[in-house]
Protein backbone atom coordinates (compact mmCIF):
# COMPACT_ATOMS: atom_id res chain seq x y z
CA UNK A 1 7.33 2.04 -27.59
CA UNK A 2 8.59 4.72 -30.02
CA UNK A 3 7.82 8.33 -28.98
CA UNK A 4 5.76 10.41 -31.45
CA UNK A 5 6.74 14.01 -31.55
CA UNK A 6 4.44 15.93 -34.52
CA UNK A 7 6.21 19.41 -34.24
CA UNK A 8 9.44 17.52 -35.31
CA UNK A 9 9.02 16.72 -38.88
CA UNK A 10 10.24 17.90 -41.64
CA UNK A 11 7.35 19.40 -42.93
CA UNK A 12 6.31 21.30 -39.53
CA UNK A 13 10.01 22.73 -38.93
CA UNK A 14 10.14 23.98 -42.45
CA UNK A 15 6.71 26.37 -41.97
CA UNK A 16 7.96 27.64 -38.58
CA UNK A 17 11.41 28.71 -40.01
CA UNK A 18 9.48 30.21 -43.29
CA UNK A 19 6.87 32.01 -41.21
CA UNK A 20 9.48 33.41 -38.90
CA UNK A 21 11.44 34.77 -41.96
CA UNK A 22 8.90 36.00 -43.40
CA UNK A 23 7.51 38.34 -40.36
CA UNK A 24 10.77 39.01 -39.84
CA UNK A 25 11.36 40.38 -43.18
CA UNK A 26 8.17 41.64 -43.81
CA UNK A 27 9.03 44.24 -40.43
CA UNK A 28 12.01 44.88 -41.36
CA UNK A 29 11.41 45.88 -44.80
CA UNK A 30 9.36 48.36 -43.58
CA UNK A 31 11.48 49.50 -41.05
CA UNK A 32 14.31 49.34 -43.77
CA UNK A 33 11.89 51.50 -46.29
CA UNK A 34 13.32 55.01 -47.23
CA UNK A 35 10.14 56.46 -48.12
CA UNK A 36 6.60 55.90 -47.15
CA UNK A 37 6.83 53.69 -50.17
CA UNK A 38 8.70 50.72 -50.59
CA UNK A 39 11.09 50.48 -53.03
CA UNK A 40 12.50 47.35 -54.68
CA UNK A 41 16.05 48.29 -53.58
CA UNK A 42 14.17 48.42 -50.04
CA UNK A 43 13.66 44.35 -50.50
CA UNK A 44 16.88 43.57 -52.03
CA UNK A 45 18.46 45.22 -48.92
CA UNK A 46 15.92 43.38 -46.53
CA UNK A 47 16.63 40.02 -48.28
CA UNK A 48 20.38 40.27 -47.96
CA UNK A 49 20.57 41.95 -44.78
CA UNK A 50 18.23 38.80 -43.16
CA UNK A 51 20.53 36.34 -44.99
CA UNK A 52 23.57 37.63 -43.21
CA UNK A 53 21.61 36.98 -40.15
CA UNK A 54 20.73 33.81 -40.82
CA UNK A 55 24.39 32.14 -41.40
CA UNK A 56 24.85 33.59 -37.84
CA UNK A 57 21.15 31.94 -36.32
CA UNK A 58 21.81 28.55 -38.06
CA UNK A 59 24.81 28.59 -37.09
CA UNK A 60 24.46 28.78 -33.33
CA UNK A 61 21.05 26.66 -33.94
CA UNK A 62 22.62 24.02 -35.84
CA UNK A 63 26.32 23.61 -34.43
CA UNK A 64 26.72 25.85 -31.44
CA UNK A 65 23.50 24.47 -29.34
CA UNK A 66 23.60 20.53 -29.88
CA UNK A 67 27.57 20.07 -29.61
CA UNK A 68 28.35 22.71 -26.85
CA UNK A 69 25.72 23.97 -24.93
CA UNK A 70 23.32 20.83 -24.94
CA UNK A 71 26.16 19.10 -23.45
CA UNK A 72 26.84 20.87 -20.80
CA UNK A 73 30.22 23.12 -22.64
CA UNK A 74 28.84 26.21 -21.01
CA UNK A 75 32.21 28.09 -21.39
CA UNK A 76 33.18 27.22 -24.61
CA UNK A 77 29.67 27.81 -25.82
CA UNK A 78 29.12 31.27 -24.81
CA UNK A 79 32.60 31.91 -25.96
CA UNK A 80 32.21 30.89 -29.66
CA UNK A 81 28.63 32.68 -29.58
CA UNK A 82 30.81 35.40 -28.80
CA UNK A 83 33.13 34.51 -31.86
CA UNK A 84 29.61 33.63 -33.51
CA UNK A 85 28.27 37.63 -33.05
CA UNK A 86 31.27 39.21 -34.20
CA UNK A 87 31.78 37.65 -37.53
CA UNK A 88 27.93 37.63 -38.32
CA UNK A 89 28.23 41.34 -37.86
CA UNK A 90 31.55 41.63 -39.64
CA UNK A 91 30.22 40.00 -42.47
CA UNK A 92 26.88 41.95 -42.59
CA UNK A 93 28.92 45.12 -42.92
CA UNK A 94 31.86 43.38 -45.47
CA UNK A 95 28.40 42.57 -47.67
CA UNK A 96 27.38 46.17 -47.93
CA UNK A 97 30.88 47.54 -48.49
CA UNK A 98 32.45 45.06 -51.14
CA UNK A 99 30.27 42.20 -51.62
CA UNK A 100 27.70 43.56 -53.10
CA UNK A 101 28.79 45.92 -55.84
CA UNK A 102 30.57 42.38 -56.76
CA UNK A 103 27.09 40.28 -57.07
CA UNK A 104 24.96 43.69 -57.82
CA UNK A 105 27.01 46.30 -59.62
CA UNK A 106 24.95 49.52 -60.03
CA UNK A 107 22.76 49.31 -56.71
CA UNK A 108 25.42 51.63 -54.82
CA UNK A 109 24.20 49.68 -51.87
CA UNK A 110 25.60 51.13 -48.20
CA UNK A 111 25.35 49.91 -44.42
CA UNK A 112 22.55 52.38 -42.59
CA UNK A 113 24.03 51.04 -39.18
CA UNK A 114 26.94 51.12 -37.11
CA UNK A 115 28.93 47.65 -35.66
CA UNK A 116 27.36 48.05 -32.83
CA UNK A 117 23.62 48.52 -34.17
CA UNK A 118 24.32 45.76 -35.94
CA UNK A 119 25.82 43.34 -33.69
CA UNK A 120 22.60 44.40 -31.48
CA UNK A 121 20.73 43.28 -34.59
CA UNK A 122 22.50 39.60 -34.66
CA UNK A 123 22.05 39.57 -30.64
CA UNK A 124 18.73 39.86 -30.79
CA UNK A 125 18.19 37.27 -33.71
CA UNK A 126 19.90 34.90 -31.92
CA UNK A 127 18.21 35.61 -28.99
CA UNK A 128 15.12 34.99 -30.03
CA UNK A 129 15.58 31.72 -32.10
CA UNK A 130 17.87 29.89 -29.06
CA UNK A 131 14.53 30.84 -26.83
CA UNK A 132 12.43 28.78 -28.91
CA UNK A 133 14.85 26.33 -29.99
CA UNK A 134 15.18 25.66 -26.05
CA UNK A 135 11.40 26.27 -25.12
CA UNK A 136 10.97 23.43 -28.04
CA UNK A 137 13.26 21.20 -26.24
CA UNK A 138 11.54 21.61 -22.94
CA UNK A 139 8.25 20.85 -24.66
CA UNK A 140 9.45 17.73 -26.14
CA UNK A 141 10.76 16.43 -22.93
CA UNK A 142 7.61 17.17 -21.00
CA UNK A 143 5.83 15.24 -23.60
CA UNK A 144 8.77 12.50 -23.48
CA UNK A 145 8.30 12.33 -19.86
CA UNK A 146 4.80 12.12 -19.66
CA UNK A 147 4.71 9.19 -22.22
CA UNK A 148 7.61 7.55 -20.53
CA UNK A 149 5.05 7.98 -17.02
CA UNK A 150 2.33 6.17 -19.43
CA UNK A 151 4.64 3.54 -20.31
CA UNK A 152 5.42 2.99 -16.84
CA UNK A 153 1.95 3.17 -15.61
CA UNK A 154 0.88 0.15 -18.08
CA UNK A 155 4.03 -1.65 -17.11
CA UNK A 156 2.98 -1.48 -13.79
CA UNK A 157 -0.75 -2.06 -14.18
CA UNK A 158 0.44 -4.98 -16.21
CA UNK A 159 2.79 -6.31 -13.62
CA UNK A 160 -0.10 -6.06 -10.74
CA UNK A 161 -2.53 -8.44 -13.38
CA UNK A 162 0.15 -10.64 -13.28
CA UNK A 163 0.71 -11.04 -9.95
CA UNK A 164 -3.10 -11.19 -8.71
CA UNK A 165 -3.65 -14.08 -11.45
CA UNK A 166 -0.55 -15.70 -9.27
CA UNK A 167 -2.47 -15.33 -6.25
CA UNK A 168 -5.44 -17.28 -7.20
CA UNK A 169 -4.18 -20.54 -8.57
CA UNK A 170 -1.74 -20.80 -5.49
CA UNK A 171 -5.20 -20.40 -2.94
CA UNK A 172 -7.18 -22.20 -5.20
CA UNK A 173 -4.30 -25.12 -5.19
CA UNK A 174 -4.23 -25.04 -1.23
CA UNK A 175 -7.80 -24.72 -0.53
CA UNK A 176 -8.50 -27.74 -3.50
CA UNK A 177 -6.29 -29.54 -1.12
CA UNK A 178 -8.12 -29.23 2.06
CA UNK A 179 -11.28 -30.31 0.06
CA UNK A 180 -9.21 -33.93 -1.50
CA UNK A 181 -8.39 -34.75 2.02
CA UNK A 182 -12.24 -34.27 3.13
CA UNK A 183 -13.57 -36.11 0.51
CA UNK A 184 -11.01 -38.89 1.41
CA UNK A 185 -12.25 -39.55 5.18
CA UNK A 186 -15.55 -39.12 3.80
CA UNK A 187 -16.28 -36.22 5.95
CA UNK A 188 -19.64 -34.42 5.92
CA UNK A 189 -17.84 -31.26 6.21
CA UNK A 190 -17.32 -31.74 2.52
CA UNK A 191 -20.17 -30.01 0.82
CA UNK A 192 -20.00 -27.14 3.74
CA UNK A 193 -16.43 -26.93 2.41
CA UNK A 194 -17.30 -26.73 -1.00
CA UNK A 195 -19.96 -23.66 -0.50
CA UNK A 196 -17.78 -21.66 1.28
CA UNK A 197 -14.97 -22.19 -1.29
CA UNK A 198 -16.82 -21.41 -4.33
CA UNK A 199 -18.40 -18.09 -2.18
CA UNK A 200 -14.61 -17.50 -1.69
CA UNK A 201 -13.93 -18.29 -5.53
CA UNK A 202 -16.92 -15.40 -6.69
CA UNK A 203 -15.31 -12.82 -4.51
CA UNK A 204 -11.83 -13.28 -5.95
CA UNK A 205 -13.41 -13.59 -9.70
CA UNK A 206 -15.93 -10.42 -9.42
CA UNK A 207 -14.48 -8.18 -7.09
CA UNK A 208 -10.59 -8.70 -6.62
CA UNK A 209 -9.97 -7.36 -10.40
CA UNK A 210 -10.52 -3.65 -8.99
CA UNK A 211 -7.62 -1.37 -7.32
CA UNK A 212 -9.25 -1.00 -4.10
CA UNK A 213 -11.98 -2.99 -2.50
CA UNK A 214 -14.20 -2.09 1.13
CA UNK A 215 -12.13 -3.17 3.74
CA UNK A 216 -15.13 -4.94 5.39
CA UNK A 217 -15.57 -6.70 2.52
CA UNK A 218 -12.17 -8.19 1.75
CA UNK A 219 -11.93 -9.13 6.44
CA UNK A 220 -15.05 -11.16 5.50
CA UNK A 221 -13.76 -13.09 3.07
CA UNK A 222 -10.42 -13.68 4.96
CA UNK A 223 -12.31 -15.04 7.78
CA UNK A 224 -13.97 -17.05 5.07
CA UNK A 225 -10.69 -18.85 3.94
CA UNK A 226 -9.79 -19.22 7.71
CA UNK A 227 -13.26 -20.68 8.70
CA UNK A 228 -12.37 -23.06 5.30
CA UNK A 229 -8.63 -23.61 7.02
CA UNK A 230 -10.07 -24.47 10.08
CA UNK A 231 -12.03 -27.61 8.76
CA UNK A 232 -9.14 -29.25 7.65
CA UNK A 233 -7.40 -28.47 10.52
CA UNK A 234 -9.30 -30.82 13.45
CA UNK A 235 -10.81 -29.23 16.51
CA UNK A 236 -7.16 -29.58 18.29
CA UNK A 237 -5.53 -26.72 16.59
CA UNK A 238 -5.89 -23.54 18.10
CA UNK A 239 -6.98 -21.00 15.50
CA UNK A 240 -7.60 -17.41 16.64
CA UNK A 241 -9.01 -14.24 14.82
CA UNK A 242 -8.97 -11.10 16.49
CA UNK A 243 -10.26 -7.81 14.93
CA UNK A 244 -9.61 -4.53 16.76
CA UNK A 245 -11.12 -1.25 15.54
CA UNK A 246 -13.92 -0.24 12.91
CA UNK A 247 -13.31 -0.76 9.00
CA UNK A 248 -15.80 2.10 8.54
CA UNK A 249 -14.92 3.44 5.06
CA UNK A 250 -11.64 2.02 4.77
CA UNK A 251 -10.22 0.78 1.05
CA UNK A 252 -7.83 -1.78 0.54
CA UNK A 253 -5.62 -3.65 -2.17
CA UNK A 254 -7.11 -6.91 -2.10
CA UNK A 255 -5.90 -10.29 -1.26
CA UNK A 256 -2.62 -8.64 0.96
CA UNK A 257 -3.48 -10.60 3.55
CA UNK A 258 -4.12 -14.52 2.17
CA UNK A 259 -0.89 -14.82 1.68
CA UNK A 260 0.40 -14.64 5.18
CA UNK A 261 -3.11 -16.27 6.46
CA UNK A 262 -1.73 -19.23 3.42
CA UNK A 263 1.89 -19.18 5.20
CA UNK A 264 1.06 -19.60 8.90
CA UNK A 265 -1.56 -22.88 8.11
CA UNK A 266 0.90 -24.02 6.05
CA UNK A 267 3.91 -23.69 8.62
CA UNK A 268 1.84 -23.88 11.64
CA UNK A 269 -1.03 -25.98 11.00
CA UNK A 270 0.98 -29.12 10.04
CA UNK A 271 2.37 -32.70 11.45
CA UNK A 272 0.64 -33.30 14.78
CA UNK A 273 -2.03 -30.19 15.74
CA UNK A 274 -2.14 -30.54 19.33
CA UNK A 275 -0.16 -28.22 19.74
CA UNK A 276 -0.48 -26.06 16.96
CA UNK A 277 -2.05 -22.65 16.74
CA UNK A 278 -1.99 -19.78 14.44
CA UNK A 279 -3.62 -16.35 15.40
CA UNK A 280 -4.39 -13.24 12.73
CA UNK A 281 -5.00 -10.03 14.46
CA UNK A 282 -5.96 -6.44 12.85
CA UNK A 283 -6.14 -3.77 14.18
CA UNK A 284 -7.60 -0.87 12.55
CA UNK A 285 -7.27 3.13 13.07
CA UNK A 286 -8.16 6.02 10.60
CA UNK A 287 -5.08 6.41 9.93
CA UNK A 288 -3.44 2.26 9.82
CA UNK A 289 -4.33 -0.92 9.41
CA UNK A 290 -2.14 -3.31 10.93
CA UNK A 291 -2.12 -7.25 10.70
CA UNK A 292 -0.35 -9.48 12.75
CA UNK A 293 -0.04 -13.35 11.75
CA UNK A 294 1.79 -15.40 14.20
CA UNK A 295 2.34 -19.19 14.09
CA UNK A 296 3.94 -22.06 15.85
CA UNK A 297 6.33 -24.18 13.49
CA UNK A 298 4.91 -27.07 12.72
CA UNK A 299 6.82 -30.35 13.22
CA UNK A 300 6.20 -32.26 10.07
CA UNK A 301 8.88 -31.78 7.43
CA UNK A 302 8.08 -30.45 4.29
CA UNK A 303 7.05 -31.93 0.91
CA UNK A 304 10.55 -33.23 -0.92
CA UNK A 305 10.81 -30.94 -4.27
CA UNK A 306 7.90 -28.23 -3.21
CA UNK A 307 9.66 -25.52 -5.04
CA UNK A 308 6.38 -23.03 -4.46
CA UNK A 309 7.53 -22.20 -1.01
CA UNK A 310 8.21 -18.39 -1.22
CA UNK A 311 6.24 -17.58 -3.88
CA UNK A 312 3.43 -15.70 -1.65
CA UNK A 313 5.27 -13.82 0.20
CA UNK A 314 7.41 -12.79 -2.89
CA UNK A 315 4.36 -11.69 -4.73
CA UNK A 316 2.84 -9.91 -1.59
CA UNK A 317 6.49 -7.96 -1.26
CA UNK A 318 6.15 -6.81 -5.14
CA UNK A 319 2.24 -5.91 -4.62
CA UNK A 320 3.16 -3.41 -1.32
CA UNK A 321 5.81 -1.89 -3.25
CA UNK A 322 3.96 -1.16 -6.10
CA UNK A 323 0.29 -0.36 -4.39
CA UNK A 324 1.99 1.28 -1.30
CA UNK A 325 4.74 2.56 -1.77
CA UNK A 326 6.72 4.41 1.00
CA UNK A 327 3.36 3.96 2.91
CA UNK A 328 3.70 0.16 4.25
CA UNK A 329 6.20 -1.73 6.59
CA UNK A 330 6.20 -5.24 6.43
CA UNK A 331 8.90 -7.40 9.16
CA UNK A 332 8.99 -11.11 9.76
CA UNK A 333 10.36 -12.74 13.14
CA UNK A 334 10.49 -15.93 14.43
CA UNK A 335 12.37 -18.26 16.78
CA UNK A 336 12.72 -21.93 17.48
CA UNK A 337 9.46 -22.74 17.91
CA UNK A 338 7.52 -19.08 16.83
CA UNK A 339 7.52 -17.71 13.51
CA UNK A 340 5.64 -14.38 13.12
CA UNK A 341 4.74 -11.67 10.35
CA UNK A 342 3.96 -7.85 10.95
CA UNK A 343 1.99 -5.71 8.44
CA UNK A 344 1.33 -1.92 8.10
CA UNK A 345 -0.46 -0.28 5.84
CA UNK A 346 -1.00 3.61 5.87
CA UNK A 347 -4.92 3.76 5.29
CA UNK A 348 -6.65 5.35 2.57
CA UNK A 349 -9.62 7.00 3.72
CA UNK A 350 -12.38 7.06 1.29
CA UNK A 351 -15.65 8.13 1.35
């Protein structure tokens, strides 16, 4: 994305130099004036007085600025601004002494100041312009900064769509699965199945495409998908949900949680269930919201070529960092036989 800066063409920087000459000259031509009327040899001295000035601004604008003190010369830049001063001021008085009776013979021009009025003169000229030469600079960067904060913004935004349109396909594959292995035994818990996964399907569709969703909302819907979980799991596994604390007017990211609810069926829940169990606690305070999946590890080995293992947990580790940043923890732990995932989430409070 290219950055479009108006006040830096051509056209733009040509008016501001031409109206600052031209206030500038149409003070000092009165300031210049010997009488209370002003004389032409009052603007020929104006007009070559300002172009001895302006060899020393453009100088220092064009050459001194961008190659020394842009890049950090410091020294050698106020040095040569030094050098700069002096022979802008020399040369305003060598015009008024020789120069001019060479390109205007008969105008008996003559220098009404000393060096030192003078060099105050080219001081203050220079001055001036490096102010807004700099204070033009600053401006610009603001404005490059603030459309480089856009740029990220969208990049981000764009990253988040990405990964919540990974999220769905991966439940809908899972939960598609639990419903092929009903329908294969036949099981009247089919159609119950079905409702609850289409329910399931409407939140994600209608509701999941906004930043924040009621905290209430999205725990109902998790214990949705784990009610779903827990039909293809046989009476034999032990599934427990545990919610500690009031969601009140909590806001969340949603779908943080379905992907470590997805893990620990998929992990726990697997080979022989007699002695599986999985339990998902929260616990909820004004100011956290914890979750707590843990899981046994299932005995059953898994599926030859399944290269999607990781993939949730991947996508929930870029979603925290970019929703909650320096405001989450997430750890994972297990052992031989225990494998266990710990969530915090600084809560946002909104009413």
């Amino acid at each position: 994305m290219s950055l479009k800066i108006s006040y830096r063409s051509w056209p733009a920087r040509l008016t501001q130099h031409l109206v600052f000459w031209g206030l500038s000259y149409y003070i000092l031509v009165h300031v210049f004036a010997s009488s209370s009327e002003i004389q032409q040899t009052d603007h020929i001295y104006t007009a070559l007085f300002l172009c001895t000035i302006a060899i020393g601004v453009y100088v220092n604008l064009a050459l001194l600025i961008p190659y020394f003190l842009n890049r950090g010369k410091y020294l050698t830049y106020a040095l040569l601004l030094v050098v700069c001063l002096i022979a802008s001021t020399g040369l305003n008085q060598l015009t008024f002494t020789h120069i001019i009776d060479l390109i205007l013979p008969g105008y008996y021009f003559i220098s009404y100041f000393s060096f030192i009025d003078l060099l105050k003169f080219m001081a203050a000229f220079i001055g001036i312009t490096s102010l807004v030469k700099l204070s033009k600079g600053y401006f610009l960067l603001l404005e490059a900064r603030g459309q480089l904060m856009q740029v990220q913004k969208d990049r981000t935004e764009a990253e988040l769509q990405a990964l919540r349109a990974q999220v769905n396909p991966h439940f809908l594959f899972n939960s598609l699965n639990s419903i092929y292995a009903l329908v294969l035994r036949h099981s009247d818990k089919a159609p119950e199945t079905i409702l609850k996964l289409s329910d399931l399907l409407r939140y994600i569709l209608y509701e999941t495409g906004r930043e924040r969703v009621e905290l209430t909302t999205e725990l109902d819907y998790m214990r949705h998908y784990i009610d779903l979980q827990k039909i293809r799991s046989g009476p034999q596994a032990k599934i427990e949900v545990r919610i500690n604390g009031e969601p009140k007017t909590l806001k969340i990211v949603p779908l943080l949680f379905l992907p470590l609810i997805e893990n620990s069926f998929k992990h726990g829940i697997k080979g022989e269930t007699g002695s599986a169990f999985v339990t998902f606690e929260w616990t909820i305070s004004d100011d956290a919201i914890r979750f707590v999946a843990e899981n046994n590890k299932g005995q059953a080995e898994d599926i030859p070529g399944d290269n999607r293992r990781g993939i949730g947990l991947e996508n929930l580790k870029k979603r925290l960092m970019m929703t909650y940043p320096w405001k989450h923890r997430f750890e994972i732990s297990e052992t031989d036989n225990r494998y266990k995932a710990d969530l915090l989430i600084l809560s946002e409070n909104e009413t």
